[in-house]
PDB file of N, CA and C in Angstrom:
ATOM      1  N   UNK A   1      10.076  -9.278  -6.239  1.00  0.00           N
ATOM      2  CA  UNK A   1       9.044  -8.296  -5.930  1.00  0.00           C
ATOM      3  C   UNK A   1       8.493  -7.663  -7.207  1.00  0.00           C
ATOM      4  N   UNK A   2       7.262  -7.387  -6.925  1.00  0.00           N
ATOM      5  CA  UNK A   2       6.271  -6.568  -8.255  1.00  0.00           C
ATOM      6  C   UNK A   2       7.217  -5.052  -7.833  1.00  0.00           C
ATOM      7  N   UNK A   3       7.084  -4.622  -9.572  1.00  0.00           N
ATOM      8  CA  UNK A   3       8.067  -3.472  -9.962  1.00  0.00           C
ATOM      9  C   UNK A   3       7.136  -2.139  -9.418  1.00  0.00           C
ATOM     10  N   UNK A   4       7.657  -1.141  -9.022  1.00  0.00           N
ATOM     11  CA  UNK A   4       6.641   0.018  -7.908  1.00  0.00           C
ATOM     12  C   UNK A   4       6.003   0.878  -9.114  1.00  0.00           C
ATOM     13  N   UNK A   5       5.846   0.253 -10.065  1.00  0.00           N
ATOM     14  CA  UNK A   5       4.563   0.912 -11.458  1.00  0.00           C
ATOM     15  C   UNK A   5       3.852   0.453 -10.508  1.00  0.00           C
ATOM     16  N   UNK A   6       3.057  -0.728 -10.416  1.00  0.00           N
ATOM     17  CA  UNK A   6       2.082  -1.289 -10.076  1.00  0.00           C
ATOM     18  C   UNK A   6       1.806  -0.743  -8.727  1.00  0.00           C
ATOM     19  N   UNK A   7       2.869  -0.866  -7.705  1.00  0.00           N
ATOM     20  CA  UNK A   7       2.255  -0.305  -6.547  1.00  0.00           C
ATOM     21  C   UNK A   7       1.769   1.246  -6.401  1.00  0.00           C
ATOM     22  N   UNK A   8       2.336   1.888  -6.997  1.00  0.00           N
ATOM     23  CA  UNK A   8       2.490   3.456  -7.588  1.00  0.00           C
ATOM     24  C   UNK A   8       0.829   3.375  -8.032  1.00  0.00           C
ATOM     25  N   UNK A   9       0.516   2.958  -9.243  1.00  0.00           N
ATOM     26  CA  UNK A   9      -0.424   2.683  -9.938  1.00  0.00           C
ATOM     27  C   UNK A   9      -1.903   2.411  -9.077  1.00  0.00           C
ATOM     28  N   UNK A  10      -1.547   1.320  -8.052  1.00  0.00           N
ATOM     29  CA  UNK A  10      -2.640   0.906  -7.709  1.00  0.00           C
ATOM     30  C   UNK A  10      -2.996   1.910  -6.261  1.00  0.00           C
ATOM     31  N   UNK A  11      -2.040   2.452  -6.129  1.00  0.00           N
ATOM     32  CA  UNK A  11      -2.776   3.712  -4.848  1.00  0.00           C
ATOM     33  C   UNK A  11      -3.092   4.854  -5.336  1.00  0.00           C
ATOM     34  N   UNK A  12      -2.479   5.348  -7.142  1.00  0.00           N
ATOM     35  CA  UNK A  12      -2.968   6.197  -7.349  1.00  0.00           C
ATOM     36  C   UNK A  12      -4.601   6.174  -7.882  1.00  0.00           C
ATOM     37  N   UNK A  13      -4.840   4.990  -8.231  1.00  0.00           N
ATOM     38  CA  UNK A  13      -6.206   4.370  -8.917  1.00  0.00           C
ATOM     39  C   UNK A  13      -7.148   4.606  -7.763  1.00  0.00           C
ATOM     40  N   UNK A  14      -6.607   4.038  -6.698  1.00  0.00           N
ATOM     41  CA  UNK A  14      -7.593   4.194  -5.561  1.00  0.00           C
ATOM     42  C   UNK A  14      -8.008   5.794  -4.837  1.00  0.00           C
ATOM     43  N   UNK A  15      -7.177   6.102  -4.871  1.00  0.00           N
ATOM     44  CA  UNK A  15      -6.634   7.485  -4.290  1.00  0.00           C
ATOM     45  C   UNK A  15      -8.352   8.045  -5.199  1.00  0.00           C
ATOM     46  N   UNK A  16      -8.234   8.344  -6.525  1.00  0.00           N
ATOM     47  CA  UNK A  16      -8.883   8.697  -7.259  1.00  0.00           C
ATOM     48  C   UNK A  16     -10.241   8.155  -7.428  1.00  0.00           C
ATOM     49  N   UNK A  17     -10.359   6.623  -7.111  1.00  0.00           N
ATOM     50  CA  UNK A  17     -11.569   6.144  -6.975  1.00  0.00           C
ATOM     51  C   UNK A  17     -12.390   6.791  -5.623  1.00  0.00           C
ATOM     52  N   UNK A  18     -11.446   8.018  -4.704  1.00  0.00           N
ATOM     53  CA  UNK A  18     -11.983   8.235  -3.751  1.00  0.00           C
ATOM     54  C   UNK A  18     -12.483   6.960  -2.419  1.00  0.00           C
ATOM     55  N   UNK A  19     -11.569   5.712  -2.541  1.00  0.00           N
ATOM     56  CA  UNK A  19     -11.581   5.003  -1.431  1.00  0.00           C
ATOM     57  C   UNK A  19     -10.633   4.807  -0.739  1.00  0.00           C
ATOM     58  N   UNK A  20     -10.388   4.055   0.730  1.00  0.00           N
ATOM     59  CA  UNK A  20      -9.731   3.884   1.541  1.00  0.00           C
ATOM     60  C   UNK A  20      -9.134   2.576   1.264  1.00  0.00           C
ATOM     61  N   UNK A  21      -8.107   2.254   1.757  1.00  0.00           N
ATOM     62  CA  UNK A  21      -7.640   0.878   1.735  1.00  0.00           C
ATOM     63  C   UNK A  21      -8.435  -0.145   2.339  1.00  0.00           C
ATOM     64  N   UNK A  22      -9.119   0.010   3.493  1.00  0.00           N
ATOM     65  CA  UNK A  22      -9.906  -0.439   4.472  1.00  0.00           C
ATOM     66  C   UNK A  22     -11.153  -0.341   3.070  1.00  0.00           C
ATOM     67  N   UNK A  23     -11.663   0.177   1.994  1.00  0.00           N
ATOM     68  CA  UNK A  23     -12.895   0.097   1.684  1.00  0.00           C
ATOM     69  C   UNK A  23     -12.206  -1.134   0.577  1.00  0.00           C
ATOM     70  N   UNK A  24     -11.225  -1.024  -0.688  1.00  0.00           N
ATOM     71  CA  UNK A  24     -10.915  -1.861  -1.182  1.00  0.00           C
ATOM     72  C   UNK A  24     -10.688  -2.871  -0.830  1.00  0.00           C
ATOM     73  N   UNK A  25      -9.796  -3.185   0.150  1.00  0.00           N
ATOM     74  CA  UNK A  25      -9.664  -4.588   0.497  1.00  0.00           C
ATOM     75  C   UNK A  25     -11.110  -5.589   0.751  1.00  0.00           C
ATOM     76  N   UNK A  26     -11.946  -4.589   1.294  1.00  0.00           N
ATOM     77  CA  UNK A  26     -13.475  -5.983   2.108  1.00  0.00           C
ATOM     78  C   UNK A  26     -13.906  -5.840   0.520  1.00  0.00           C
ATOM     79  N   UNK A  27     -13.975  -4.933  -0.368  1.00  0.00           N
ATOM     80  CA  UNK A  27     -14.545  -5.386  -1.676  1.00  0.00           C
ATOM     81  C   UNK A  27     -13.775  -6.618  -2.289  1.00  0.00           C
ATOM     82  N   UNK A  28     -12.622  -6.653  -2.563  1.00  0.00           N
ATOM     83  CA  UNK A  28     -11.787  -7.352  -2.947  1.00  0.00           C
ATOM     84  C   UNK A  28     -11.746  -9.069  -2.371  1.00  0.00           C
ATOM     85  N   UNK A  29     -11.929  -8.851  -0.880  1.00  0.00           N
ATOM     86  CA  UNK A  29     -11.841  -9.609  -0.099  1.00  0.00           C
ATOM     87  C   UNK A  29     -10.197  -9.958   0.894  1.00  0.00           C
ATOM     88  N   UNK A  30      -9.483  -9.141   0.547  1.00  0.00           N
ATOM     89  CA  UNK A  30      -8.273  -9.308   1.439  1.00  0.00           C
ATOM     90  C   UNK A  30      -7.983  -8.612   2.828  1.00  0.00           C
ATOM     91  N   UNK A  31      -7.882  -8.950   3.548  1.00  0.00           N
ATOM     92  CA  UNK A  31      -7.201  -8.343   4.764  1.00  0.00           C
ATOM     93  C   UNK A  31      -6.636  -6.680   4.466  1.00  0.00           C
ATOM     94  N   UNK A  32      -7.245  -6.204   5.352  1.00  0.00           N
ATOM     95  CA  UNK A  32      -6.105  -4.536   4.792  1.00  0.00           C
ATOM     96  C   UNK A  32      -4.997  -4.832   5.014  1.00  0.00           C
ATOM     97  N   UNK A  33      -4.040  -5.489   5.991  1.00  0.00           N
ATOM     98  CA  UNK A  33      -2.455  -5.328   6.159  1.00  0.00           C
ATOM     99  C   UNK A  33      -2.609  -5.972   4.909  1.00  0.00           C
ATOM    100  N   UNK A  34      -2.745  -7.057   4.167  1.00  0.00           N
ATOM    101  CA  UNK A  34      -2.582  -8.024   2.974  1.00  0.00           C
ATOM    102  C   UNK A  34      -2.300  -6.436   2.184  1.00  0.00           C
ATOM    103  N   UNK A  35      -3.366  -5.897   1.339  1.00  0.00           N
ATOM    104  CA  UNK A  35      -3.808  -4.727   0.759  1.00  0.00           C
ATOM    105  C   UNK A  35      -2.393  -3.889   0.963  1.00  0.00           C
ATOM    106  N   UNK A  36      -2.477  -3.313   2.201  1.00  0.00           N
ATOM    107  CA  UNK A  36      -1.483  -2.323   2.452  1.00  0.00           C
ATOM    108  C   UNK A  36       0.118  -2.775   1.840  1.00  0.00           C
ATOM    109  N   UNK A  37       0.015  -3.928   2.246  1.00  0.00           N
ATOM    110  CA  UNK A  37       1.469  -4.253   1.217  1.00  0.00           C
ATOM    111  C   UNK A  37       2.098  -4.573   0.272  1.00  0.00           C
ATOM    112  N   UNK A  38       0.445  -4.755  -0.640  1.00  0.00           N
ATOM    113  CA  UNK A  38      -0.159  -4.680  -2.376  1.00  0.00           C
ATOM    114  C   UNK A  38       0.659  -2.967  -2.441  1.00  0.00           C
ATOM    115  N   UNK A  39       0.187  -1.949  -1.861  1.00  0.00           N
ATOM    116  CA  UNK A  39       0.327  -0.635  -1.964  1.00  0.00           C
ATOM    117  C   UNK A  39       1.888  -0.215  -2.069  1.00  0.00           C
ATOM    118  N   UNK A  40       2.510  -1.024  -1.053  1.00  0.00           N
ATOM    119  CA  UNK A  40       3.907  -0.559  -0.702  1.00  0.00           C
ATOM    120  C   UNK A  40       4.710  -1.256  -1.179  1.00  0.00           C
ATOM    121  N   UNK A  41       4.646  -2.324  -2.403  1.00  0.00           N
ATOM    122  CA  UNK A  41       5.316  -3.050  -3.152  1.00  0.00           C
ATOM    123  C   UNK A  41       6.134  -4.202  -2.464  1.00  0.00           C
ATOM    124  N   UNK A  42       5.735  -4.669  -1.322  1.00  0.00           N
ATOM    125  CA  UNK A  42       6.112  -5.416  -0.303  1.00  0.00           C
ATOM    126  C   UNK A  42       5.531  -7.133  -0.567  1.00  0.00           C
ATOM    127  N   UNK A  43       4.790  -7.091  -1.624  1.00  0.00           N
ATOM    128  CA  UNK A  43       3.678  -8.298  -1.879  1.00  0.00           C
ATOM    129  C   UNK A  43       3.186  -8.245  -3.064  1.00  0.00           C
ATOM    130  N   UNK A  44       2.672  -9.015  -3.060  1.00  0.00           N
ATOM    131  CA  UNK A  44       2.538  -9.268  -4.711  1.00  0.00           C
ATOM    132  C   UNK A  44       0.877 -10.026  -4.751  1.00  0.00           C
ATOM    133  N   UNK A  45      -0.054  -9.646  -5.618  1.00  0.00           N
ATOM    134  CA  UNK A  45      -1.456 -10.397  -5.864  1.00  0.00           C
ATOM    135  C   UNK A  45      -0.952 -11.009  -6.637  1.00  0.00           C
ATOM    136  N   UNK A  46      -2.019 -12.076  -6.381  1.00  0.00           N
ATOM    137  CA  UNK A  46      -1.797 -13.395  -7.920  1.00  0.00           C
ATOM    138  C   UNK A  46      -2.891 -12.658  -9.053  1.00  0.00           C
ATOM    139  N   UNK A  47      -3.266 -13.019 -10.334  1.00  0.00           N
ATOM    140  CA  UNK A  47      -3.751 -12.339 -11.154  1.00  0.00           C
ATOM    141  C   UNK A  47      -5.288 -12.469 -10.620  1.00  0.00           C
ATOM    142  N   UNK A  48      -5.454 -13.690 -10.036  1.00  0.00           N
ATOM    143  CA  UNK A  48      -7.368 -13.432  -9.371  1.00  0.00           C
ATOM    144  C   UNK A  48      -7.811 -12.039  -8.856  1.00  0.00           C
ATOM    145  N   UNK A  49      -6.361 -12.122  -8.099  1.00  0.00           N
ATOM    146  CA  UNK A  49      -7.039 -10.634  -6.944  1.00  0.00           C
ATOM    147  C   UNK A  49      -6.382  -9.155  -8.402  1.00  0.00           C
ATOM    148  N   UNK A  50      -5.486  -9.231  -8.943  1.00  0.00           N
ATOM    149  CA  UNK A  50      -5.343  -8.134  -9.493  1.00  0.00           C
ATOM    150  C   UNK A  50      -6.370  -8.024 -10.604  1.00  0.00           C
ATOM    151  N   UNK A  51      -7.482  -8.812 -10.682  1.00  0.00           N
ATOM    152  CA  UNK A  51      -8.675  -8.847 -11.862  1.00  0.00           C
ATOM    153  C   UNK A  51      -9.700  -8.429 -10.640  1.00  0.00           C
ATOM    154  N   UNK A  52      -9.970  -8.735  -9.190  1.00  0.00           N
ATOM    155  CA  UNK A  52     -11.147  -8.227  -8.385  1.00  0.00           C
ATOM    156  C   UNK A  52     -10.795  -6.527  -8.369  1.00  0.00           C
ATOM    157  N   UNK A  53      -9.039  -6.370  -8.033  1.00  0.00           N
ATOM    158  CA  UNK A  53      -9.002  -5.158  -7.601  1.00  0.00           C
ATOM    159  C   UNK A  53      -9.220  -3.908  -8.598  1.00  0.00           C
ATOM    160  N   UNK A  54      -9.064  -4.539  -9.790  1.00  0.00           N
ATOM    161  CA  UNK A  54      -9.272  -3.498 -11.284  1.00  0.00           C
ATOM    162  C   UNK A  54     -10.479  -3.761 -11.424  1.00  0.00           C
ATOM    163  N   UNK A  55     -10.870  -4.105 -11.001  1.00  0.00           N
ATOM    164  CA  UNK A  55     -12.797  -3.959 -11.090  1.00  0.00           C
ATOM    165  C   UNK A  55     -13.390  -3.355 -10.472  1.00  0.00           C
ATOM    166  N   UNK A  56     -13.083  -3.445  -8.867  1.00  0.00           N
ATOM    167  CA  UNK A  56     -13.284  -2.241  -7.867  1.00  0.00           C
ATOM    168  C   UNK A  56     -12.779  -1.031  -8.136  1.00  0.00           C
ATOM    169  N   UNK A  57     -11.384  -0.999  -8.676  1.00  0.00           N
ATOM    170  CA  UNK A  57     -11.149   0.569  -8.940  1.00  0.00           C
ATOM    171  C   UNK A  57     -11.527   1.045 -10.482  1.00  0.00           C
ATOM    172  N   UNK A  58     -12.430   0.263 -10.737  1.00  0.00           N
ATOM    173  CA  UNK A  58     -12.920   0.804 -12.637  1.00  0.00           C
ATOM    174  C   UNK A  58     -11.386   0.780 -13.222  1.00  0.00           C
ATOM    175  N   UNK A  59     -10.674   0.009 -13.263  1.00  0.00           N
ATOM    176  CA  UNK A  59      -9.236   0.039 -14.601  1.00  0.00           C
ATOM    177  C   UNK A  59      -8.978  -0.730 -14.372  1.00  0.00           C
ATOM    178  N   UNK A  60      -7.804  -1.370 -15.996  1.00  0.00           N
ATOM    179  CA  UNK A  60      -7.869  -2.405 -16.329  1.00  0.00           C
ATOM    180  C   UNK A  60      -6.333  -3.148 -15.573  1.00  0.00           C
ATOM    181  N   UNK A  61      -6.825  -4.408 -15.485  1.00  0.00           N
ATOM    182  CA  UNK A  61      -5.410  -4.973 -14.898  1.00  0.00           C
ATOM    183  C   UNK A  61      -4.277  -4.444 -15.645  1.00  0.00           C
ATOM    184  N   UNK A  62      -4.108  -4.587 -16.909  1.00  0.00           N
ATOM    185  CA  UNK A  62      -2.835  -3.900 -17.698  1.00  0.00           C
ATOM    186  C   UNK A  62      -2.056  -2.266 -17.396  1.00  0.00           C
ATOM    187  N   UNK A  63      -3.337  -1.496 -16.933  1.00  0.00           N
ATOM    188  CA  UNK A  63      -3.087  -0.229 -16.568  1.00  0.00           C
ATOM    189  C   UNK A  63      -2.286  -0.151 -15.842  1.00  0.00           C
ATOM    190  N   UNK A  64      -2.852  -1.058 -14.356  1.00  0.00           N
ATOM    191  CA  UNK A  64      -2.632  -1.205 -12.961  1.00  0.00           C
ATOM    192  C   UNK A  64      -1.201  -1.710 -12.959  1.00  0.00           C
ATOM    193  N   UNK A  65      -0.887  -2.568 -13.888  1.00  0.00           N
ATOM    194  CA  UNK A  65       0.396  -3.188 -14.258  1.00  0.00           C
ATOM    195  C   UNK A  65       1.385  -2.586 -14.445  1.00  0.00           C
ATOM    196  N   UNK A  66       0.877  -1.315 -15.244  1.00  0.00           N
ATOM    197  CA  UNK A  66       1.634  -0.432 -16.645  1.00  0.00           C
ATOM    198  C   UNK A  66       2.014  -0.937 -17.425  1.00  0.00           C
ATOM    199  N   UNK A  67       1.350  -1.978 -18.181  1.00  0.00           N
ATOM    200  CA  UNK A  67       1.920  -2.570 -19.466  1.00  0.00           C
ATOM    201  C   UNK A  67       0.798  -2.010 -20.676  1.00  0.00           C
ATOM    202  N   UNK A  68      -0.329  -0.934 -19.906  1.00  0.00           N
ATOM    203  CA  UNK A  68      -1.032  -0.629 -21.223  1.00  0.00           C
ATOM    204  C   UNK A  68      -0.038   0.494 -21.503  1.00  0.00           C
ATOM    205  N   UNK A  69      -0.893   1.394 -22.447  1.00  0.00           N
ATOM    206  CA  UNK A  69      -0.307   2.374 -23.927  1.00  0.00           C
ATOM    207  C   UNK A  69       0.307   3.485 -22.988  1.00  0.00           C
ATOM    208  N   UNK A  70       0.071   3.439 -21.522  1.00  0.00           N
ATOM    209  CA  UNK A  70      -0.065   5.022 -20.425  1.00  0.00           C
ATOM    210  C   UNK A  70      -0.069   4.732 -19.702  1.00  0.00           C
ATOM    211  N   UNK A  71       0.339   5.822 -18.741  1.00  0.00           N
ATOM    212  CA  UNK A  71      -0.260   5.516 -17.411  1.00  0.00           C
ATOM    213  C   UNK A  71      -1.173   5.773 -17.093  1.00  0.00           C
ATOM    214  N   UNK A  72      -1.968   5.418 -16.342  1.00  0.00           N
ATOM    215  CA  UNK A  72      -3.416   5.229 -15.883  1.00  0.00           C
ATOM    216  C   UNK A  72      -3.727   6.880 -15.914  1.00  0.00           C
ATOM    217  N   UNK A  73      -3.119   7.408 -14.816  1.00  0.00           N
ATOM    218  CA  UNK A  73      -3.215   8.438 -14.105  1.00  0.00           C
ATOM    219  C   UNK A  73      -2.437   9.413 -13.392  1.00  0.00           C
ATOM    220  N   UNK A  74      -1.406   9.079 -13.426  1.00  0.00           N
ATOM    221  CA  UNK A  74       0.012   9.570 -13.140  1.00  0.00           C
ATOM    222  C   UNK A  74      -0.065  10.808 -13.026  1.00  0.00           C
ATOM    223  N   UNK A  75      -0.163  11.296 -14.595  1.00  0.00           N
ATOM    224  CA  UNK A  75       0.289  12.842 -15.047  1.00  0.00           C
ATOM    225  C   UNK A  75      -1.383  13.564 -14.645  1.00  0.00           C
ATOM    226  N   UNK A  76      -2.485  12.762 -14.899  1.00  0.00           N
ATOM    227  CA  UNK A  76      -3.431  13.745 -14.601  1.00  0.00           C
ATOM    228  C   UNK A  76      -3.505  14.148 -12.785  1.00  0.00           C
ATOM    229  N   UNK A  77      -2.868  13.189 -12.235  1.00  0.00           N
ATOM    230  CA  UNK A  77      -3.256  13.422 -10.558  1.00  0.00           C
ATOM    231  C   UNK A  77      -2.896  14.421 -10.241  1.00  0.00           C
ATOM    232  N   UNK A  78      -1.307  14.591 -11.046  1.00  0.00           N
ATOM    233  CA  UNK A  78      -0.214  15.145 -10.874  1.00  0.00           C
ATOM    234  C   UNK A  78      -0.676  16.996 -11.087  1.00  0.00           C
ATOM    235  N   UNK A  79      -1.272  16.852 -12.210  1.00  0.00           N
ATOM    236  CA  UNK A  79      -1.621  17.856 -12.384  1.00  0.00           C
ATOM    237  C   UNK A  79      -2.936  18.742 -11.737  1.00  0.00           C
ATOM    238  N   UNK A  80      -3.971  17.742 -11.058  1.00  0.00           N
ATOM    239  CA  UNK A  80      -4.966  17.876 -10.581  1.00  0.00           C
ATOM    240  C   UNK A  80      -4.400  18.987  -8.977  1.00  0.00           C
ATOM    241  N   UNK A  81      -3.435  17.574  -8.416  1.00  0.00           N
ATOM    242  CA  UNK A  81      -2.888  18.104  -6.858  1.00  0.00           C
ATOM    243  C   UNK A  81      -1.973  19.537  -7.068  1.00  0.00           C
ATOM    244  N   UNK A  82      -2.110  20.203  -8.602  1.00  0.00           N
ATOM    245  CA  UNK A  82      -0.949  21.593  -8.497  1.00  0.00           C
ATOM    246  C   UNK A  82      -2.374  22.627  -8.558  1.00  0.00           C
ATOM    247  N   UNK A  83      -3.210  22.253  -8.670  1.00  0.00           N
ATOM    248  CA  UNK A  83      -4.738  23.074  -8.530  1.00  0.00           C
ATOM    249  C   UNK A  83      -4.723  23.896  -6.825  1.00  0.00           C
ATOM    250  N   UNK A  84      -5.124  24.660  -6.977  1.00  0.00           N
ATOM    251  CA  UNK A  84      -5.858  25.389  -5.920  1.00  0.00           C
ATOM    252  C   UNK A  84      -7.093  24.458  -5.408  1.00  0.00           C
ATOM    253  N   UNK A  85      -7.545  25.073  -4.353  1.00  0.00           N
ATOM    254  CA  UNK A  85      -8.774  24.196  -3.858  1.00  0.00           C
ATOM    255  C   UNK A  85      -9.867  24.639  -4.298  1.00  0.00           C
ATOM    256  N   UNK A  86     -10.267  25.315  -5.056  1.00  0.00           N
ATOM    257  CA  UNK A  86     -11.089  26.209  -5.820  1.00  0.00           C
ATOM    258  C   UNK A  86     -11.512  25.505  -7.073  1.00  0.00           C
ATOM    259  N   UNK A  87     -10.213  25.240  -7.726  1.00  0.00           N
ATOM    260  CA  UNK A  87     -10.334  24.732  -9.159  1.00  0.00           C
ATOM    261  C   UNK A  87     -10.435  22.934  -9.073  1.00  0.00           C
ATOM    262  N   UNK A  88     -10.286  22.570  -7.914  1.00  0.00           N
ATOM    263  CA  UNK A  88      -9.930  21.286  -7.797  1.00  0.00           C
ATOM    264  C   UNK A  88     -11.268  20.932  -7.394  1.00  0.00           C
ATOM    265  N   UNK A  89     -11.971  21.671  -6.383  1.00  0.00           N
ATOM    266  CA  UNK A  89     -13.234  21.545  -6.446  1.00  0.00           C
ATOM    267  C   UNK A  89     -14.383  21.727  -7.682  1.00  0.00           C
ATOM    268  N   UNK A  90     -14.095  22.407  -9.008  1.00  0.00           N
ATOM    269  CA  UNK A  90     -14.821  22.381  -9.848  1.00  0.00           C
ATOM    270  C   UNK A  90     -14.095  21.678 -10.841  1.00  0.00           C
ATOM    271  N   UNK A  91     -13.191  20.763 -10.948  1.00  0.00           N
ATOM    272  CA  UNK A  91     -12.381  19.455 -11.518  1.00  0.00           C
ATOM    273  C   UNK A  91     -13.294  18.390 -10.958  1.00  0.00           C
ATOM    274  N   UNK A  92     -13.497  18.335  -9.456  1.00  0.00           N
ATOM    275  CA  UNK A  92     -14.459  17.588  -8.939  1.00  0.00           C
ATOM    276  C   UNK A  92     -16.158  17.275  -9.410  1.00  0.00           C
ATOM    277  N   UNK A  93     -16.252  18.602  -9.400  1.00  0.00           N
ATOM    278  CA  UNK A  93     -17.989  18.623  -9.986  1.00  0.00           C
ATOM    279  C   UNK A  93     -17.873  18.174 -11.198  1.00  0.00           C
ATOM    280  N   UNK A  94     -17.085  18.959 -11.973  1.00  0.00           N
ATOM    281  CA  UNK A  94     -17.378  18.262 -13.071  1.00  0.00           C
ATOM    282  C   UNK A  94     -17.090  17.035 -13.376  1.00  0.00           C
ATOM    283  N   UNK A  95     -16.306  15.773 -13.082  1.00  0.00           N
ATOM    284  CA  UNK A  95     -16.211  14.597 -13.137  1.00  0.00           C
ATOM    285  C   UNK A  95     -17.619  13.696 -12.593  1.00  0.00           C
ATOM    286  N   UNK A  96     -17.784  14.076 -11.385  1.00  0.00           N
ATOM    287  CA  UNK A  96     -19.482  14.103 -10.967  1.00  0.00           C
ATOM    288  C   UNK A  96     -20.311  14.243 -11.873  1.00  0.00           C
ATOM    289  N   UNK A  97     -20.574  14.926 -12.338  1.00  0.00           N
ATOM    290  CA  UNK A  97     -21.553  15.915 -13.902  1.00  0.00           C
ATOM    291  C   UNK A  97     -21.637  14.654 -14.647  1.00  0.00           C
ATOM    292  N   UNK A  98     -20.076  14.157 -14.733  1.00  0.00           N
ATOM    293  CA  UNK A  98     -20.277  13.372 -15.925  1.00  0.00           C
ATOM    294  C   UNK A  98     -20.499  11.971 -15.718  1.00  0.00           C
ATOM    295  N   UNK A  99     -20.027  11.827 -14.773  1.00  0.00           N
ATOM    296  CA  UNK A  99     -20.267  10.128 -13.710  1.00  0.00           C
ATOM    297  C   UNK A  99     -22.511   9.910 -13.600  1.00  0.00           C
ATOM    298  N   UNK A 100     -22.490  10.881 -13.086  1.00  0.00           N
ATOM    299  CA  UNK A 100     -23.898  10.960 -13.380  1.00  0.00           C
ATOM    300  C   UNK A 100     -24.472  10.524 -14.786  1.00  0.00           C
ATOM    301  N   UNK A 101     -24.339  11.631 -15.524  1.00  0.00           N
ATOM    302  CA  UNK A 101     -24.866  11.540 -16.774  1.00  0.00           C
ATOM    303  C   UNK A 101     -24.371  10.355 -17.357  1.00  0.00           C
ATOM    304  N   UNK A 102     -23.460   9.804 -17.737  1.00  0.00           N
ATOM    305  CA  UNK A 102     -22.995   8.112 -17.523  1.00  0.00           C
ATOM    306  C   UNK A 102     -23.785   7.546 -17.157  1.00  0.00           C
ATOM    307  N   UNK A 103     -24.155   7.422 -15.638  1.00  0.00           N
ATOM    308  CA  UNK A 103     -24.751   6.495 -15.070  1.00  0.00           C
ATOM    309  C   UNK A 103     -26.427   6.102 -15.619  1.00  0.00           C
ATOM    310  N   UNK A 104     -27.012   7.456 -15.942  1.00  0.00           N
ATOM    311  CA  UNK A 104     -28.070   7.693 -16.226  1.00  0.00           C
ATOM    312  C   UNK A 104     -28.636   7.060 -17.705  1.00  0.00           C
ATOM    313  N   UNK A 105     -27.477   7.669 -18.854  1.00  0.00           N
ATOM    314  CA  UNK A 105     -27.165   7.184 -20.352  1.00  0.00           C
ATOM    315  C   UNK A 105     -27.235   5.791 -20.438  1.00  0.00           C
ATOM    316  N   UNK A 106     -26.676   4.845 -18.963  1.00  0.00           N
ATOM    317  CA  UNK A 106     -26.425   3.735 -19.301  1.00  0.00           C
ATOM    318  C   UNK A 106     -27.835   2.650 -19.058  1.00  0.00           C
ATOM    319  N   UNK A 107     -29.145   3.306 -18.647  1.00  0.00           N
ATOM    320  CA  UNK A 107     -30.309   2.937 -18.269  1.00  0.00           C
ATOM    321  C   UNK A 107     -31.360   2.804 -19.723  1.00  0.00           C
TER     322      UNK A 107
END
C-alpha cells in the first residue's frame, strides 16, 4: 500500500482546491469509489493518474507524494482551521484577491 503522506496529502490538496471527490474524479477520469480509495490509502494510482490528479489540484506529483522539500499544505491548513470564521473568511478573500490578479497578470 501507498504510505498515508500521499493519501493525507491528496485530500488535503483537494480539500483546499475547494472540490469534492465527485468533482476530481470526472476531471481526472476515475470512478469516485476508485478516487475515494486514492483518499483512504486503500489503492494506489499508477503515475498517469497521479500526473492528471496534480494537475487538477494545481501541485506537483512530488508534493502529493511528499518527496518534495515540504509539505504541500499540512501546517498551513492546520493553521488556517484554528481561525475563527471571521478571519478565515478574510484568509479566503484574500487568496481570491490574489488568484484573480494572477489570473489577470497572466493575459
Amino acid at each position: 500500500m501507498m504510505n498515508t503522506v500521499f493519501s493525507q496529502n491528496l485530500k488535503t490538496a483537494r480539500e483546499i482546491a475547494g472540490l469534492s471527490q465527485k468533482d476530481v474524479s470526472a476531471r481526472v477520469g476515475v470512478a469516485k469509489s476508485t478516487y475515494s480509495l486514492y483518499e483512504s490509502g486503500k489503492r494506489e494510482p499508477n503515475i498517469s493518474t497521479i500526473c492528471k490528479i496534480a494537475k487538477v489540484l494545481k501541485i506537483s506529483g512530488n508534493e502529493l507524494l511528499g518527496t518534495g522539500s515540504s509539505p504541500p499544505y499540512n501546517d498551513l491548513l492546520t493553521k488556517i482551521k484554528k481561525l475563527d470564521n471571521e478571519d478565515r473568511a478574510v484568509v479566503e478573500a484574500t487568496i481570491n484577491g490574489l488568484l484573480l490578479r494572477d489570473k489577470y497578470n497572466d493575459k
